[in-house]
Protein backbone atom coordinates (compact mmCIF):
# COMPACT_ATOMS: atom_id res chain seq x y z
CA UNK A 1 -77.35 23.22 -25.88
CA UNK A 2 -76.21 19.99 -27.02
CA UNK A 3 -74.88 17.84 -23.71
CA UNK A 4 -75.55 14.42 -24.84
CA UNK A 5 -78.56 13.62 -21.97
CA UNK A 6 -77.52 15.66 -19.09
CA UNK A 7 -79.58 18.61 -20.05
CA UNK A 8 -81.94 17.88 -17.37
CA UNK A 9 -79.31 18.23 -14.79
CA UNK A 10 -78.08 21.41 -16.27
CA UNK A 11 -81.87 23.00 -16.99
CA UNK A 12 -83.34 22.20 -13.32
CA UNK A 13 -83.47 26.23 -12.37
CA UNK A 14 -83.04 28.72 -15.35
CA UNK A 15 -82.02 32.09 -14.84
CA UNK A 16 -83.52 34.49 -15.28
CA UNK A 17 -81.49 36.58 -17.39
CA UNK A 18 -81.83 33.28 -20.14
CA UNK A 19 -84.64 33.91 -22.64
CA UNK A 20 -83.64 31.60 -25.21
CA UNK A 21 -82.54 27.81 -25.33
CA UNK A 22 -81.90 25.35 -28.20
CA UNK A 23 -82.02 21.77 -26.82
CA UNK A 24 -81.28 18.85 -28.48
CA UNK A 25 -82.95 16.05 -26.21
CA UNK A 26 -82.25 12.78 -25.71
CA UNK A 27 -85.35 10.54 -25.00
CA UNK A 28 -83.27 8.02 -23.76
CA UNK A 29 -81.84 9.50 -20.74
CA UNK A 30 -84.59 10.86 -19.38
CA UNK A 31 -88.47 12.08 -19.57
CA UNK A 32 -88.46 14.26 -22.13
CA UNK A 33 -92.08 15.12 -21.67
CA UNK A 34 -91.74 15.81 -17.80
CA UNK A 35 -88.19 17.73 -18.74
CA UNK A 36 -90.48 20.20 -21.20
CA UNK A 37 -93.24 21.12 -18.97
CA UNK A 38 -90.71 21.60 -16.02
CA UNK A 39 -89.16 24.11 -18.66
CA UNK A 40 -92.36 25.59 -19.70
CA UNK A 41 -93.59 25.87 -15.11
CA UNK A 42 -90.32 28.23 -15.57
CA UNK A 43 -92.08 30.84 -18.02
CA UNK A 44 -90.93 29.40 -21.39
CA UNK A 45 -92.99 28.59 -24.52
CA UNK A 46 -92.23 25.55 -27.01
CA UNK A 47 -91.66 28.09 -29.75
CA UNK A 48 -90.60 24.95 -32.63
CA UNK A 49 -89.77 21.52 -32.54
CA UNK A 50 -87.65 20.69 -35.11
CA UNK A 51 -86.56 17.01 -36.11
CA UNK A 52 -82.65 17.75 -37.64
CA UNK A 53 -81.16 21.32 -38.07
CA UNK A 54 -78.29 21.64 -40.72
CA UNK A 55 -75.43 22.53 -38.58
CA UNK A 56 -75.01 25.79 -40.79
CA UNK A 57 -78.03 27.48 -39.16
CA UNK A 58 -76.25 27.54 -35.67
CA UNK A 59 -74.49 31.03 -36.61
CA UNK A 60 -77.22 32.10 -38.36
CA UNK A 61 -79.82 31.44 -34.98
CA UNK A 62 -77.04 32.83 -32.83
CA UNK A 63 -76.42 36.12 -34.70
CA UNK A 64 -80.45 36.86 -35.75
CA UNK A 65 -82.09 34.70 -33.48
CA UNK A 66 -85.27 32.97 -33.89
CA UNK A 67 -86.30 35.24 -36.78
CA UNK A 68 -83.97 33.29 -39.08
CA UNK A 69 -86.30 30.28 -38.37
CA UNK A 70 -88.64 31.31 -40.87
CA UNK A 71 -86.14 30.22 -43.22
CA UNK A 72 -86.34 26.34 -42.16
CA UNK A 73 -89.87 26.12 -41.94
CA UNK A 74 -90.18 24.40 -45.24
CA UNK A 75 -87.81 21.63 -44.59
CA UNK A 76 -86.87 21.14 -40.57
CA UNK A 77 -89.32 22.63 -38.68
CA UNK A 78 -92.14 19.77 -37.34
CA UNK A 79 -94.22 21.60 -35.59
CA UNK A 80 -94.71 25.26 -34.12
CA UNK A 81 -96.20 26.00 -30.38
CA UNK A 82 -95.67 22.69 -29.38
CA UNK A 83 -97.53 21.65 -25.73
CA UNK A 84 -95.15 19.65 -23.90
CA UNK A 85 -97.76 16.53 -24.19
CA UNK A 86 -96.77 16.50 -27.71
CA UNK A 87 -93.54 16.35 -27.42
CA UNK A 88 -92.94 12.35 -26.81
CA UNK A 89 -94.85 11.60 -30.21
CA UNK A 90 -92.63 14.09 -31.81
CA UNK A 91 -89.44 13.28 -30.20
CA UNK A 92 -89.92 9.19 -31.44
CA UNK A 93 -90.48 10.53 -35.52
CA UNK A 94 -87.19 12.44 -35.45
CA UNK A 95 -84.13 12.07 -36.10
CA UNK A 96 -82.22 14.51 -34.04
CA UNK A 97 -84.78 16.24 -31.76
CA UNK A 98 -84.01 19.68 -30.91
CA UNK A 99 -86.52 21.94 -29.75
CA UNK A 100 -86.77 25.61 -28.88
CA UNK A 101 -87.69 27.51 -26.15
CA UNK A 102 -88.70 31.21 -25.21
CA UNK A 103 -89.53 32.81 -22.18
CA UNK A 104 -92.62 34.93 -22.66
């Protein structure tokens, strides 16, 4: 999901046939700390935070899903299990901020 700032409108009550979400977020639009744990309340995990995703990888994630992140670990991925207290420091080192979620 990449809607320039607004997903925090969008992401207020997930459903619960959604398992998966890719969000790029955008720090200055809104808390992006608050915005993760109000994810997380809703049953998700911070699976990986990663700081700029070749735009290649988006057919790859949507075909295989998350198991094809093993493949960016050695170049994108910034961190893995990510508490949602972490995520401002993270958010301010990177360059495009997109972080992925999965509801346990």
């Amino acid at each position: 999901m990449d809607i320039e700032g607004y997903e925090h409108k969008v992401l207020k009550d997930i459903p619960k046939q959604i398992s998966l979400i890719n969000i790029e977020l955008h720090p200055s639009n809104y808390d992006v700390k608050e915005f993760c744990q109000r994810i997380v309340d809703q049953g998700f995990s911070i699976e990986y935070f990663i700081g700029d995703i070749p735009f290649g990888f988006y057919p790859l994630i949507n075909f295989f899903g998350l198991r094809i992140i093993k493949y960016l670990k050695p170049y994108y991925i910034v961190a893995e299990k990510v508490h949602p207290k972490e995520v401002d420091s993270l958010v301010r080192n990177a360059i495009h901020p997109y972080t992925f979620f999965k509801r346990q």
